[in-house]
Each structure stands twice: as structure tokens, then as C-alpha cells.
PDB file of N, CA and C in Angstrom:
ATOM      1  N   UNK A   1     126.849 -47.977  44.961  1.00  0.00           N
ATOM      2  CA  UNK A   1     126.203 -48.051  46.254  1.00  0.00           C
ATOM      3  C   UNK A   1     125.146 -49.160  46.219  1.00  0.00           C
ATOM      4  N   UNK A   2     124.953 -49.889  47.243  1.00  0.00           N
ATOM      5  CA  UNK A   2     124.114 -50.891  47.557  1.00  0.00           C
ATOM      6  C   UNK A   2     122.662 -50.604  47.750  1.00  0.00           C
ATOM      7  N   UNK A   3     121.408 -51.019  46.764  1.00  0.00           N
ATOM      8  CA  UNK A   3     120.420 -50.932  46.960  1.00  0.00           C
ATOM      9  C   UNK A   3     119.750 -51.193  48.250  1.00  0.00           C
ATOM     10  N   UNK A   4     119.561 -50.721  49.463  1.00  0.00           N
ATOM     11  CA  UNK A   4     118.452 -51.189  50.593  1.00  0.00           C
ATOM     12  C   UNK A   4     117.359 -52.108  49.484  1.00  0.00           C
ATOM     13  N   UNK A   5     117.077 -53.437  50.523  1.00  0.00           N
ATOM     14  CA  UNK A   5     115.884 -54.287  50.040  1.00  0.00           C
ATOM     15  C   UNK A   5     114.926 -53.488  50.787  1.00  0.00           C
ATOM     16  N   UNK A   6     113.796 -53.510  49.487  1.00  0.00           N
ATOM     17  CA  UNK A   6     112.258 -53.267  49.928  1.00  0.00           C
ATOM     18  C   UNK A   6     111.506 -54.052  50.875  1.00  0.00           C
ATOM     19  N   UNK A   7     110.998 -53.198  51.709  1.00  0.00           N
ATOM     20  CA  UNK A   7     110.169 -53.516  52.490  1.00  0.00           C
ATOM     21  C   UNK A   7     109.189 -54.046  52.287  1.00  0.00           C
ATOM     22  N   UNK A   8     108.473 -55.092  52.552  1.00  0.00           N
ATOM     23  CA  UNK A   8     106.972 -55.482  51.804  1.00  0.00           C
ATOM     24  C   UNK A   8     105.872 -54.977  52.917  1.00  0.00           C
ATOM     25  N   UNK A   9     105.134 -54.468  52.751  1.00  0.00           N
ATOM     26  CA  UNK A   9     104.043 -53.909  53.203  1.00  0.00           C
ATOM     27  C   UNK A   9     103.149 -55.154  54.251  1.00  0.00           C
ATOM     28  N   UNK A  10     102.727 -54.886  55.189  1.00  0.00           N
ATOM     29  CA  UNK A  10     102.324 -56.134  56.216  1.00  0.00           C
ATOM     30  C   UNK A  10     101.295 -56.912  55.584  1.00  0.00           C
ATOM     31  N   UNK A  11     100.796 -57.941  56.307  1.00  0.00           N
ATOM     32  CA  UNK A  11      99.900 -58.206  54.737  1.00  0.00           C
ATOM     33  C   UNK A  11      98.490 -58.608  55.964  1.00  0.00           C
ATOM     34  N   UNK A  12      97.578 -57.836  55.616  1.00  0.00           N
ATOM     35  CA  UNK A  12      96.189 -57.536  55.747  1.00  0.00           C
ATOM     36  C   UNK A  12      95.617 -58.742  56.547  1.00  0.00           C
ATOM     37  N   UNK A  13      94.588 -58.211  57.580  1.00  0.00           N
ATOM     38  CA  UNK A  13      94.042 -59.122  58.415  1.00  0.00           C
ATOM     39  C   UNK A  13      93.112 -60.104  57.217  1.00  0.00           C
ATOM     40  N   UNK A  14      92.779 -59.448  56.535  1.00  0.00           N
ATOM     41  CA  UNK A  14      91.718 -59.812  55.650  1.00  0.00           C
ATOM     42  C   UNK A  14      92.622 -61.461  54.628  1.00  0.00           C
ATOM     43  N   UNK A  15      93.784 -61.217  54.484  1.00  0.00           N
ATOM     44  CA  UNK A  15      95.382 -61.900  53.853  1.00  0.00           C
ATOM     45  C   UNK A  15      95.268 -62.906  54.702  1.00  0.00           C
ATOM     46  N   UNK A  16      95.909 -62.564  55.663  1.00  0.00           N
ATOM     47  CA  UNK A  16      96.124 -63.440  56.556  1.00  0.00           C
ATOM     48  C   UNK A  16      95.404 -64.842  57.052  1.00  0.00           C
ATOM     49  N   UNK A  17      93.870 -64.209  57.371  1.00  0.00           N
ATOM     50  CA  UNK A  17      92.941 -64.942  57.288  1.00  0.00           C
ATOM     51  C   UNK A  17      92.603 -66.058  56.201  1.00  0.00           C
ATOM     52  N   UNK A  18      92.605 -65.403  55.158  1.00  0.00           N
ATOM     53  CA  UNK A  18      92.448 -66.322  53.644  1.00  0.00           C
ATOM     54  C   UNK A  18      93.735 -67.151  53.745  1.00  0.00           C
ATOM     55  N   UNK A  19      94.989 -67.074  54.320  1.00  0.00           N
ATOM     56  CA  UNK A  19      95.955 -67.902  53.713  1.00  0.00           C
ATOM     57  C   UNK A  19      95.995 -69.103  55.072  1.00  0.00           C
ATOM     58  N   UNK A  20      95.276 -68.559  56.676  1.00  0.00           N
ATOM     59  CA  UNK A  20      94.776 -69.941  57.488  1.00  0.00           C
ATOM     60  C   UNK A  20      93.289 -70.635  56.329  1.00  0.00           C
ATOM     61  N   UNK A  21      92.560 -70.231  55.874  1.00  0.00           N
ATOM     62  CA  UNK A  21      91.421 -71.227  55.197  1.00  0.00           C
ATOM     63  C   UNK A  21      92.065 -71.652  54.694  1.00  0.00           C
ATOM     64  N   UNK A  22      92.910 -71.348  53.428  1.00  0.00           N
ATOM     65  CA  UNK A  22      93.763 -71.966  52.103  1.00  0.00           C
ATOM     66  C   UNK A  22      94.407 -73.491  53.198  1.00  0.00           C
ATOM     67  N   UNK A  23      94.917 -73.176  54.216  1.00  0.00           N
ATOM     68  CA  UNK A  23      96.067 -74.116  54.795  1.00  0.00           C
ATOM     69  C   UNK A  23      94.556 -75.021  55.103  1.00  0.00           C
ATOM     70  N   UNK A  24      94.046 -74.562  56.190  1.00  0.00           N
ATOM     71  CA  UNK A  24      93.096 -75.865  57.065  1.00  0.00           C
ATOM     72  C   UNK A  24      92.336 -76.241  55.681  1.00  0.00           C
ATOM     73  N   UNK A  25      91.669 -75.967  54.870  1.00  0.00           N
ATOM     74  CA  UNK A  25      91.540 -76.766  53.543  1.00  0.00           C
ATOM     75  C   UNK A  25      92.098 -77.986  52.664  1.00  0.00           C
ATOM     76  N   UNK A  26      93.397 -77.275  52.700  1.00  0.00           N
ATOM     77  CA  UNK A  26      94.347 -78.416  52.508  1.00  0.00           C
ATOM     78  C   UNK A  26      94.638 -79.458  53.172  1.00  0.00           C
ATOM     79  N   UNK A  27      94.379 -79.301  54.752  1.00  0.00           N
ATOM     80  CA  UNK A  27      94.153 -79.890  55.513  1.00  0.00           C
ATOM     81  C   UNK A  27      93.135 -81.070  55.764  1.00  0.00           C
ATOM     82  N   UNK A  28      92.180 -80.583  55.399  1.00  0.00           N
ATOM     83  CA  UNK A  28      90.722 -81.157  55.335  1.00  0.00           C
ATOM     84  C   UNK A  28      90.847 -82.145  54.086  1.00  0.00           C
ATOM     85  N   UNK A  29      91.049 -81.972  53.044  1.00  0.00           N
ATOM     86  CA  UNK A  29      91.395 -82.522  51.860  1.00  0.00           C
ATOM     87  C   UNK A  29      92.460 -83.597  51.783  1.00  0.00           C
ATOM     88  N   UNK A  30      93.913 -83.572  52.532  1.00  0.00           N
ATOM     89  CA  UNK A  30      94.558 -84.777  53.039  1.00  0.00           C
ATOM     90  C   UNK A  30      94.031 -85.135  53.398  1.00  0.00           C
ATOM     91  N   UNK A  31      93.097 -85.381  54.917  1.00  0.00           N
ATOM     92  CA  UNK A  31      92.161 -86.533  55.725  1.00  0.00           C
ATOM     93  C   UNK A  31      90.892 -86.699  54.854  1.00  0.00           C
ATOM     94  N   UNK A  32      90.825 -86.136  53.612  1.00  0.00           N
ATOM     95  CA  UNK A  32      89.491 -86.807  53.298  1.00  0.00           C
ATOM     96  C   UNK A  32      90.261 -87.967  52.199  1.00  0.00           C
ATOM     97  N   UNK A  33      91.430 -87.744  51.645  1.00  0.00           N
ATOM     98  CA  UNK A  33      92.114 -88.247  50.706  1.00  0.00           C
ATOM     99  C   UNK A  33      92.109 -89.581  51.766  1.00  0.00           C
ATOM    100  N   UNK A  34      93.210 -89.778  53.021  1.00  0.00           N
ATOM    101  CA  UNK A  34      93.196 -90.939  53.952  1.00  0.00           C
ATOM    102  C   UNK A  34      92.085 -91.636  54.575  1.00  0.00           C
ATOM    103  N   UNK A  35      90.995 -90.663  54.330  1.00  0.00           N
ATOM    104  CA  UNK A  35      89.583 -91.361  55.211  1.00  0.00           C
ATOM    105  C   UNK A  35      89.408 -92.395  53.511  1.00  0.00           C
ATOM    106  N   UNK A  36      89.223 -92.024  52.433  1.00  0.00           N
ATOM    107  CA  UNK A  36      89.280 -93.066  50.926  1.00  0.00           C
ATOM    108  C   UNK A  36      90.298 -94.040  51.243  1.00  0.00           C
ATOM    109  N   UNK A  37      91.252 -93.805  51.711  1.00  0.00           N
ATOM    110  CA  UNK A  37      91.999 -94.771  51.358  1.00  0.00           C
ATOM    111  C   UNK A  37      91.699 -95.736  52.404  1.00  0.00           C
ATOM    112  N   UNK A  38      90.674 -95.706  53.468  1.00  0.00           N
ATOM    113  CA  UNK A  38      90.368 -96.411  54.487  1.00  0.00           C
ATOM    114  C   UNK A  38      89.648 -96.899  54.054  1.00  0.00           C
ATOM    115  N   UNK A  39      88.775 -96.496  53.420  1.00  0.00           N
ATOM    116  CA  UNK A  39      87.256 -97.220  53.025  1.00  0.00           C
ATOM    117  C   UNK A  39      87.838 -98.184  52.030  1.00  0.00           C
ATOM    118  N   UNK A  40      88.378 -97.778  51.585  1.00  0.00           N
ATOM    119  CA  UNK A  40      89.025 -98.698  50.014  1.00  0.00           C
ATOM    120  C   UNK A  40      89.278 -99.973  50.761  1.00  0.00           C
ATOM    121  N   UNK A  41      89.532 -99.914  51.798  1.00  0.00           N
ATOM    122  CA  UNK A  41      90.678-101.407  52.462  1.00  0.00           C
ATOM    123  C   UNK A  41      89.638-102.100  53.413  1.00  0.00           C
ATOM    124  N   UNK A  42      87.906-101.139  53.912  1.00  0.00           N
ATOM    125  CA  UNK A  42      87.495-101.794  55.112  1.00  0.00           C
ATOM    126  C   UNK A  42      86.245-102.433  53.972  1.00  0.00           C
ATOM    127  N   UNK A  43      85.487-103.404  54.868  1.00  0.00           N
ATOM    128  CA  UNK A  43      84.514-104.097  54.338  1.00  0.00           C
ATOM    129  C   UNK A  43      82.995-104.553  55.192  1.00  0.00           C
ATOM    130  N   UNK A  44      81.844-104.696  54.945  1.00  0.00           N
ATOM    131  CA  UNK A  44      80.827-104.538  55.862  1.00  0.00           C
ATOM    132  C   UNK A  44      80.608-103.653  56.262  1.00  0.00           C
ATOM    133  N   UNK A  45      80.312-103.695  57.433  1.00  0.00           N
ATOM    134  CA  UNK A  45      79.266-102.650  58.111  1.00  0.00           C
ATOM    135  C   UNK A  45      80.079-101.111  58.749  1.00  0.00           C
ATOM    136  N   UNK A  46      81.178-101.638  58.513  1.00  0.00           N
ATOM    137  CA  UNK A  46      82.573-100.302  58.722  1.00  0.00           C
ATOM    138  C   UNK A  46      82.752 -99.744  57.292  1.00  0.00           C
ATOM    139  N   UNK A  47      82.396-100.337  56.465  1.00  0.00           N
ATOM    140  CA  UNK A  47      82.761 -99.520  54.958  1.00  0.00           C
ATOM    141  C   UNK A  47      81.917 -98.567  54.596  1.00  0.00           C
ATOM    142  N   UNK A  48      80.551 -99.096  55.024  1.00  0.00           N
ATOM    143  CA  UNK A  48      79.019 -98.530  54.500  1.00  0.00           C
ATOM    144  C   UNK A  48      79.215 -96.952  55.752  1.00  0.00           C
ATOM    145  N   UNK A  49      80.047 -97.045  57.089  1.00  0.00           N
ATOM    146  CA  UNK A  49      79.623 -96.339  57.777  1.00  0.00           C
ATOM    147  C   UNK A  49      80.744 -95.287  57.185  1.00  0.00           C
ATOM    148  N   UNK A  50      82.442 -95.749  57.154  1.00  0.00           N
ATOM    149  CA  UNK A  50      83.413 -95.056  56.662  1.00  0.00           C
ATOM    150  C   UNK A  50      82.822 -94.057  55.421  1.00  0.00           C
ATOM    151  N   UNK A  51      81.825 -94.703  54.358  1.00  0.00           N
ATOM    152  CA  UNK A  51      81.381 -94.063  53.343  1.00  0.00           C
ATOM    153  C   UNK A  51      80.464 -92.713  53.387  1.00  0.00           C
ATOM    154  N   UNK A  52      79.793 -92.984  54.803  1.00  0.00           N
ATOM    155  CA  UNK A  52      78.994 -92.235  54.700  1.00  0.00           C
ATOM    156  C   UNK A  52      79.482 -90.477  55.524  1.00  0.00           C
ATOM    157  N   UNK A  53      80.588 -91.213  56.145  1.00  0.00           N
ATOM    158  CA  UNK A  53      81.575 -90.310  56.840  1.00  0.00           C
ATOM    159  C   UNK A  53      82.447 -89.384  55.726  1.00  0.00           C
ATOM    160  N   UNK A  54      82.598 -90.424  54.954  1.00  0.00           N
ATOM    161  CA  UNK A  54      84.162 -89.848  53.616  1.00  0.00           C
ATOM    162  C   UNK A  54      82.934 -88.853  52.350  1.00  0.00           C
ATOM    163  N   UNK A  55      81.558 -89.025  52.406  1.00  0.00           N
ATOM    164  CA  UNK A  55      80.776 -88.481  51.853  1.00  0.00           C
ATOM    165  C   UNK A  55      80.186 -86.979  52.122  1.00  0.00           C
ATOM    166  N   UNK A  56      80.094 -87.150  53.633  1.00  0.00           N
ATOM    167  CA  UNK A  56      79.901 -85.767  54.499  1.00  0.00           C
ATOM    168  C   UNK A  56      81.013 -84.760  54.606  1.00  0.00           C
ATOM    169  N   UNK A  57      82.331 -85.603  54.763  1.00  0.00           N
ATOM    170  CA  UNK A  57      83.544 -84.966  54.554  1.00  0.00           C
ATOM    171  C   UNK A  57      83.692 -84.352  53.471  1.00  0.00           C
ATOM    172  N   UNK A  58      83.275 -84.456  52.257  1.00  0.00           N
ATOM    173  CA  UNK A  58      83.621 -84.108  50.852  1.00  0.00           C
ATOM    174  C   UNK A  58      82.514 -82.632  50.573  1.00  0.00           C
ATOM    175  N   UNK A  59      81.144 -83.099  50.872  1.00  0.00           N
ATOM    176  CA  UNK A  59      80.275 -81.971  51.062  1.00  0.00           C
ATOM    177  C   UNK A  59      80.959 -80.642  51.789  1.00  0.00           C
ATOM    178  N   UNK A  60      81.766 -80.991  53.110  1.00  0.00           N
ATOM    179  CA  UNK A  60      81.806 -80.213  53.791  1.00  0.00           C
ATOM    180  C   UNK A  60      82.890 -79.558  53.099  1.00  0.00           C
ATOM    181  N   UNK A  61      83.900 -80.362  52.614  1.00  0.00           N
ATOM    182  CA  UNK A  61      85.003 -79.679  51.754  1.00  0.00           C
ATOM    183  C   UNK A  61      84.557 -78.782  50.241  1.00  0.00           C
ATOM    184  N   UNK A  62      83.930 -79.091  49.952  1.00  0.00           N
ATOM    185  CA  UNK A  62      83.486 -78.830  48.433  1.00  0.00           C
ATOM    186  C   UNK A  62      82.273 -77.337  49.071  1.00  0.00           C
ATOM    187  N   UNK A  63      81.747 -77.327  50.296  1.00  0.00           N
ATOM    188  CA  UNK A  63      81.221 -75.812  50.635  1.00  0.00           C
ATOM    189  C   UNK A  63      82.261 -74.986  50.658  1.00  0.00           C
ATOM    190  N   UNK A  64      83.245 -75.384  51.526  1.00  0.00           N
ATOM    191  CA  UNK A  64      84.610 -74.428  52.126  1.00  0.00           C
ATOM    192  C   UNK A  64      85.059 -74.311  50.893  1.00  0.00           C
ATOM    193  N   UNK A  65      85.573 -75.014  49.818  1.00  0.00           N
ATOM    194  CA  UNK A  65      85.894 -74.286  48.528  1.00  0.00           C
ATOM    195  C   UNK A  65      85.247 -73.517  48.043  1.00  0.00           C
ATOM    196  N   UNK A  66      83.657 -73.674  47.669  1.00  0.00           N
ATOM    197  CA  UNK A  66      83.055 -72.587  47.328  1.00  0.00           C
ATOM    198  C   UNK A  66      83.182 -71.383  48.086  1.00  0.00           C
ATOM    199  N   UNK A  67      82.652 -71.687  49.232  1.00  0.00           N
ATOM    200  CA  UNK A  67      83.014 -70.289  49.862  1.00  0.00           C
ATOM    201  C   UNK A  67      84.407 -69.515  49.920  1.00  0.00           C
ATOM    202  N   UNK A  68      85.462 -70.140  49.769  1.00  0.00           N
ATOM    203  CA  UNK A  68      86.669 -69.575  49.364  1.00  0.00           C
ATOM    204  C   UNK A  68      87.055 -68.907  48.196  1.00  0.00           C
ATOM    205  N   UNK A  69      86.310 -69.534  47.417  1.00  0.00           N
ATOM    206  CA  UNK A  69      86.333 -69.132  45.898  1.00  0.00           C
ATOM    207  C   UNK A  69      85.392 -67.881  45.968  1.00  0.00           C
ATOM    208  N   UNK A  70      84.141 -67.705  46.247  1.00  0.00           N
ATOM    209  CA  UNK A  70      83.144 -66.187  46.420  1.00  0.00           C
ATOM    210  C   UNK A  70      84.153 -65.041  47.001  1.00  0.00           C
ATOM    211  N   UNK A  71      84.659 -65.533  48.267  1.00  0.00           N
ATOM    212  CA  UNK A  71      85.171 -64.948  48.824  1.00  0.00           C
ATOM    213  C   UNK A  71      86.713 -64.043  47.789  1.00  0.00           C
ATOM    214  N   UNK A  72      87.214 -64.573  47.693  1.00  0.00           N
ATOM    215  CA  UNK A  72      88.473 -64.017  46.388  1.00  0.00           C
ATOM    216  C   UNK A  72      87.763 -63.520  45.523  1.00  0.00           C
ATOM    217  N   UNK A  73      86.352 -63.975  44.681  1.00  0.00           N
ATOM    218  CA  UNK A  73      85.639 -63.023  43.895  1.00  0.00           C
ATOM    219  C   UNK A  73      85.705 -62.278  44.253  1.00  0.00           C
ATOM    220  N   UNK A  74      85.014 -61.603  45.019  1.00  0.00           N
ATOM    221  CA  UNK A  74      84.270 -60.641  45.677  1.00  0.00           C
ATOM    222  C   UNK A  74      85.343 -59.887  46.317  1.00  0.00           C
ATOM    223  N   UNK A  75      86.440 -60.279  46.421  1.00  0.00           N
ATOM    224  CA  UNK A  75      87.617 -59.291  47.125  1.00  0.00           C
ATOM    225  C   UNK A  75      88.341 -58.817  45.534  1.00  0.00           C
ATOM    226  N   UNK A  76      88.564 -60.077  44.914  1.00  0.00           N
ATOM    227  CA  UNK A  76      88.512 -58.866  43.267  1.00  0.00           C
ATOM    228  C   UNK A  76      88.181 -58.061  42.705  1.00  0.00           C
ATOM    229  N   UNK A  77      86.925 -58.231  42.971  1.00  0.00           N
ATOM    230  CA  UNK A  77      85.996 -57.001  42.284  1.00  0.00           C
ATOM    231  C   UNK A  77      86.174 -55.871  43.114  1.00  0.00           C
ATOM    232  N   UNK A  78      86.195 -55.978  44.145  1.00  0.00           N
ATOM    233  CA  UNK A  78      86.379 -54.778  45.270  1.00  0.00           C
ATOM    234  C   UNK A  78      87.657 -54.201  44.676  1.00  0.00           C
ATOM    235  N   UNK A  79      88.652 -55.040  44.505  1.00  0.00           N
ATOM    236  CA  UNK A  79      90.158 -54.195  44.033  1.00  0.00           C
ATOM    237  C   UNK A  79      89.841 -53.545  42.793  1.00  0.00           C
ATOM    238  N   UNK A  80      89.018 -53.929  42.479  1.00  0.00           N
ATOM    239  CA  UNK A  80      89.189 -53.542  40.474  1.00  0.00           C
ATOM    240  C   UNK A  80      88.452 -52.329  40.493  1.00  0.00           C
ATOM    241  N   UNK A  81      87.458 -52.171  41.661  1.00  0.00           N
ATOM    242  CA  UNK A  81      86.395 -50.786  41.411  1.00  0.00           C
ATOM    243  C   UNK A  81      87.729 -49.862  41.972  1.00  0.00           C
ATOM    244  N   UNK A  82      88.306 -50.234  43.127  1.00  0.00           N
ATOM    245  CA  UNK A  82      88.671 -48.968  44.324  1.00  0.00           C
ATOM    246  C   UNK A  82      89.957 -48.999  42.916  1.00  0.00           C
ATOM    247  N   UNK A  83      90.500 -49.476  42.302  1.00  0.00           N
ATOM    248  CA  UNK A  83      91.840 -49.401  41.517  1.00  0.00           C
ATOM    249  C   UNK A  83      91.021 -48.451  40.642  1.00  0.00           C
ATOM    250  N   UNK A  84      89.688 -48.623  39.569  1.00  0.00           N
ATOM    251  CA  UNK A  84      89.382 -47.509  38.735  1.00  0.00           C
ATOM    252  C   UNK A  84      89.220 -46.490  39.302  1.00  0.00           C
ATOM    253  N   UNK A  85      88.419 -46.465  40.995  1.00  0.00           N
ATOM    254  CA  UNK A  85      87.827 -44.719  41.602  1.00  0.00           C
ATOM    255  C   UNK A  85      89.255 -44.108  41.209  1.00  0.00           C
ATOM    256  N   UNK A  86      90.211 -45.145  41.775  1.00  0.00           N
ATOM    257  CA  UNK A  86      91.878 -44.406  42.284  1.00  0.00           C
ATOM    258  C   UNK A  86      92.027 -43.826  40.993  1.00  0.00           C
ATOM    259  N   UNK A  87      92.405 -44.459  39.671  1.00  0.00           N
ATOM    260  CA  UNK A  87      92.582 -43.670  38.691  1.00  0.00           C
ATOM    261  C   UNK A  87      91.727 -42.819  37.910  1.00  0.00           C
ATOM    262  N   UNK A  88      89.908 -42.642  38.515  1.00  0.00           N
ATOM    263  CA  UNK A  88      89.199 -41.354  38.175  1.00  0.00           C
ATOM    264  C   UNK A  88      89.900 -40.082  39.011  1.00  0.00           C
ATOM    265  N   UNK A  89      90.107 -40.950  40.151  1.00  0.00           N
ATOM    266  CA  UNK A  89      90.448 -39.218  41.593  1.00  0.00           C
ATOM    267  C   UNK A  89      91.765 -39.108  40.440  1.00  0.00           C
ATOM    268  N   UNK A  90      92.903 -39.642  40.238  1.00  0.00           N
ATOM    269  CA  UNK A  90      93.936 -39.146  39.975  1.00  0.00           C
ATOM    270  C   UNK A  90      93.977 -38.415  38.578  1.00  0.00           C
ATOM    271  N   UNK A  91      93.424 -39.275  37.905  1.00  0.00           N
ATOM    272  CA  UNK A  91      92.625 -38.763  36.542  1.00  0.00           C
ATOM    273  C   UNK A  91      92.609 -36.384  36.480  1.00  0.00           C
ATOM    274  N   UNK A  92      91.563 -36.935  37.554  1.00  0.00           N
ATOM    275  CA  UNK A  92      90.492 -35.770  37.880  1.00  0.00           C
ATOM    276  C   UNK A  92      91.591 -34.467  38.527  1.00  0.00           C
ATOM    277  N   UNK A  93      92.371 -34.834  39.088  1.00  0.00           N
ATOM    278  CA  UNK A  93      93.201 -34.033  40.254  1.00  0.00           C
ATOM    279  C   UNK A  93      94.367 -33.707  38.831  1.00  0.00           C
ATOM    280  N   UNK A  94      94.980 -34.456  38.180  1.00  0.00           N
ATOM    281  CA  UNK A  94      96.108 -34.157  37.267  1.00  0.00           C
ATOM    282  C   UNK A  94      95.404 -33.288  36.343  1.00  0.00           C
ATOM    283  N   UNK A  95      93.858 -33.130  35.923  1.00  0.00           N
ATOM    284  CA  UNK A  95      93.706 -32.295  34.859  1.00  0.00           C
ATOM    285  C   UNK A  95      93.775 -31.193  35.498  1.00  0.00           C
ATOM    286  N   UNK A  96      93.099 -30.969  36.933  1.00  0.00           N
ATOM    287  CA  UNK A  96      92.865 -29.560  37.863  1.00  0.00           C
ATOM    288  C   UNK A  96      94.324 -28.888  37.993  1.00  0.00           C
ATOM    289  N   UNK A  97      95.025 -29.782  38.793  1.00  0.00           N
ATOM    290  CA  UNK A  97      96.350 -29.562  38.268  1.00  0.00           C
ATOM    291  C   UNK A  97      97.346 -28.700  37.112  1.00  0.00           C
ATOM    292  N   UNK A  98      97.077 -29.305  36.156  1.00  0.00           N
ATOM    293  CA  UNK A  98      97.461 -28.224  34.775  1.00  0.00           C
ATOM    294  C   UNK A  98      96.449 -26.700  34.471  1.00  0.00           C
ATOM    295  N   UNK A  99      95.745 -27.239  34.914  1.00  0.00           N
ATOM    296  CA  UNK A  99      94.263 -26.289  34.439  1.00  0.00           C
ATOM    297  C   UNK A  99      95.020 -25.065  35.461  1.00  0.00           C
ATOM    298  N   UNK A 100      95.118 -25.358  36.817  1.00  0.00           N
ATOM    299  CA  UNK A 100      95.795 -24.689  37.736  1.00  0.00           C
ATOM    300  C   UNK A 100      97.125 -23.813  37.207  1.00  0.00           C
ATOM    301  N   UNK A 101      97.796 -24.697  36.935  1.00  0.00           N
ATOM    302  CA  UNK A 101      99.469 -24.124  36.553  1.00  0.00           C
ATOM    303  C   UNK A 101      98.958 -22.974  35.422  1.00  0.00           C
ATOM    304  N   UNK A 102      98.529 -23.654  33.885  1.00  0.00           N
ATOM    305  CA  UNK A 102      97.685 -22.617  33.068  1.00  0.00           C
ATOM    306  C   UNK A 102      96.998 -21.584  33.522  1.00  0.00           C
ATOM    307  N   UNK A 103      96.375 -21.483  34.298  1.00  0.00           N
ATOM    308  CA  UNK A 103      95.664 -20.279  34.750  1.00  0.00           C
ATOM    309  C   UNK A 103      96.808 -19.505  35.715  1.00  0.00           C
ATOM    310  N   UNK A 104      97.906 -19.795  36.535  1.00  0.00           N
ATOM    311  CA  UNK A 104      98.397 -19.075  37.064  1.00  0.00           C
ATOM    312  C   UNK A 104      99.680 -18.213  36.113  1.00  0.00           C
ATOM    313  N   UNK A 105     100.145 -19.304  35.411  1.00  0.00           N
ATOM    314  CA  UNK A 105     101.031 -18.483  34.166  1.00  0.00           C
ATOM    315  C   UNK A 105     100.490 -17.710  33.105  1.00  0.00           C
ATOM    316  N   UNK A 106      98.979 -17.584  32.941  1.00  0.00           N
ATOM    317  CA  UNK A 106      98.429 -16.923  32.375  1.00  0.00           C
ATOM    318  C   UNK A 106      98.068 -15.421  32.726  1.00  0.00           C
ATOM    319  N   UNK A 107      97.993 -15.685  34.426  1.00  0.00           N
ATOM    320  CA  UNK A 107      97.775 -14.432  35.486  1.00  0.00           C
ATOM    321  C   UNK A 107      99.192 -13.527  35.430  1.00  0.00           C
ATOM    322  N   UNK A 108     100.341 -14.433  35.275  1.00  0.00           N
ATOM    323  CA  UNK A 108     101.408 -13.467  35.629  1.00  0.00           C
ATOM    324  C   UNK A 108     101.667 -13.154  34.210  1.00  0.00           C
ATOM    325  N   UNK A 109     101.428 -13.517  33.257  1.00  0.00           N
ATOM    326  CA  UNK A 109     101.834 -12.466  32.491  1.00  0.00           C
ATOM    327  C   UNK A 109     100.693 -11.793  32.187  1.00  0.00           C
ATOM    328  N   UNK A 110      99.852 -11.409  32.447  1.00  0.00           N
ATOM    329  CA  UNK A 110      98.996 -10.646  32.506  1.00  0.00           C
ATOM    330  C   UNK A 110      99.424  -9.149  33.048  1.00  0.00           C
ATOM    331  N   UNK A 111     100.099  -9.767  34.505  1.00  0.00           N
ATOM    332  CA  UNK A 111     100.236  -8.469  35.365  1.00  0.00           C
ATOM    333  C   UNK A 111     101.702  -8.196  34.661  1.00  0.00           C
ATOM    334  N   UNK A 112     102.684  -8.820  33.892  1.00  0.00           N
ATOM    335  CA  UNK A 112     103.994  -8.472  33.589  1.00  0.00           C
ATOM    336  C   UNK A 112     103.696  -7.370  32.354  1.00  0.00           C
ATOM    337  N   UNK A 113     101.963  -7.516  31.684  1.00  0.00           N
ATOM    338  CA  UNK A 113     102.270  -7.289  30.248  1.00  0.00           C
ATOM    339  C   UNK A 113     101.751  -5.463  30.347  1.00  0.00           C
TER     340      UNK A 113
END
């Protein structure tokens, strides 16, 4: 019999969002790559101005990375705590669990004996 393909789970406003920065970044980073290659070719009083343009551009790019980069930190760490709570709760619930079953097979033969 033929496996059904898995469904992938929708992927998070929070996803979504990060993968438009990732793109317009890349974005930003081609035209700062072509704004260099302009300056490289102009001369005088258009080079000094191109420079100071292809300079602001780079600042502005080199924040948006940082902040992209905090941002994925900080959504890591968030996964890594809620991934340990998940395996304290489950942890915690599987011992209650047995502790449970033990105490109830302990009850019935109690009343059998």
C-alpha cells in the first residue's frame, strides 16, 4: 500500500516574516553590490557623492543583519527552553503515570488477596 505524503505543518507568521527580511536583505545587498560597481566607474564630484550613498547603504545593511541575526538568537533560545519545559512536563507526567498504574495494580490485588 502507498504511503500518503506528509503534510507539513503551515509555517508561522513569525516564519514567514523572517523569510520576507532574509529576501529584501538580499535584496538590499545586490543594489549595494551595483551601487560599488558604480562608484568604481564614476569620477569627481559624483564618486565622492555615490560613496557617501554606497556607505550609508552598507550601515543600513550591516544593522538589518544584525538585527536579523538577534532576532534568530533569541527565537532559539525560546525553542530550546519551551523544548526542555516540554520534556520536564513529559518527564513529570510519565513518572505519575507508572506511579499511577503501580498503585492501582497494587489496590487490586489487595482486594483479590
Amino acid at each position: 500500500m502507498a504511503e500518503r505524503p506528509r503534510r507539513r505543518a503551515a509555517p508561522s507568521a513569525a516564519q514567514t516574516r523572517l523569510k520576507e527580511l532574509e529576501a529584501r536583505l538580499a535584496q538590499l545587498e545586490d543594489h549595494l553590490k551595483a551601487l560599488r560597481a558604480e562608484t568604481a566607474g564614476s569620477v569627481g564630484a559624483a564618486r565622492v557623492k555615490l560613496r557617501r550613498v554606497e556607505r550609508r547603504a552598507a550601515g543600513h545593511i550591516s544593522r538589518a543583519q544584525r538585527t536579523l541575526k538577534q532576532s534568530l538568537d533569541s527565537i532559539s533560545r525560546t525553542l530550546a527552553t519551551s523544548r526542555e519545559s516540554v520534556g520536564d512536563r513529559a518527564s513529570r507526567l510519565t513518572r505519575a503515570v507508572r506511579a499511577g498504574v503501580r498503585a492501582g495494580s497494587l489496590a487490586y490485588r489487595r482486594s483479590r488477596g
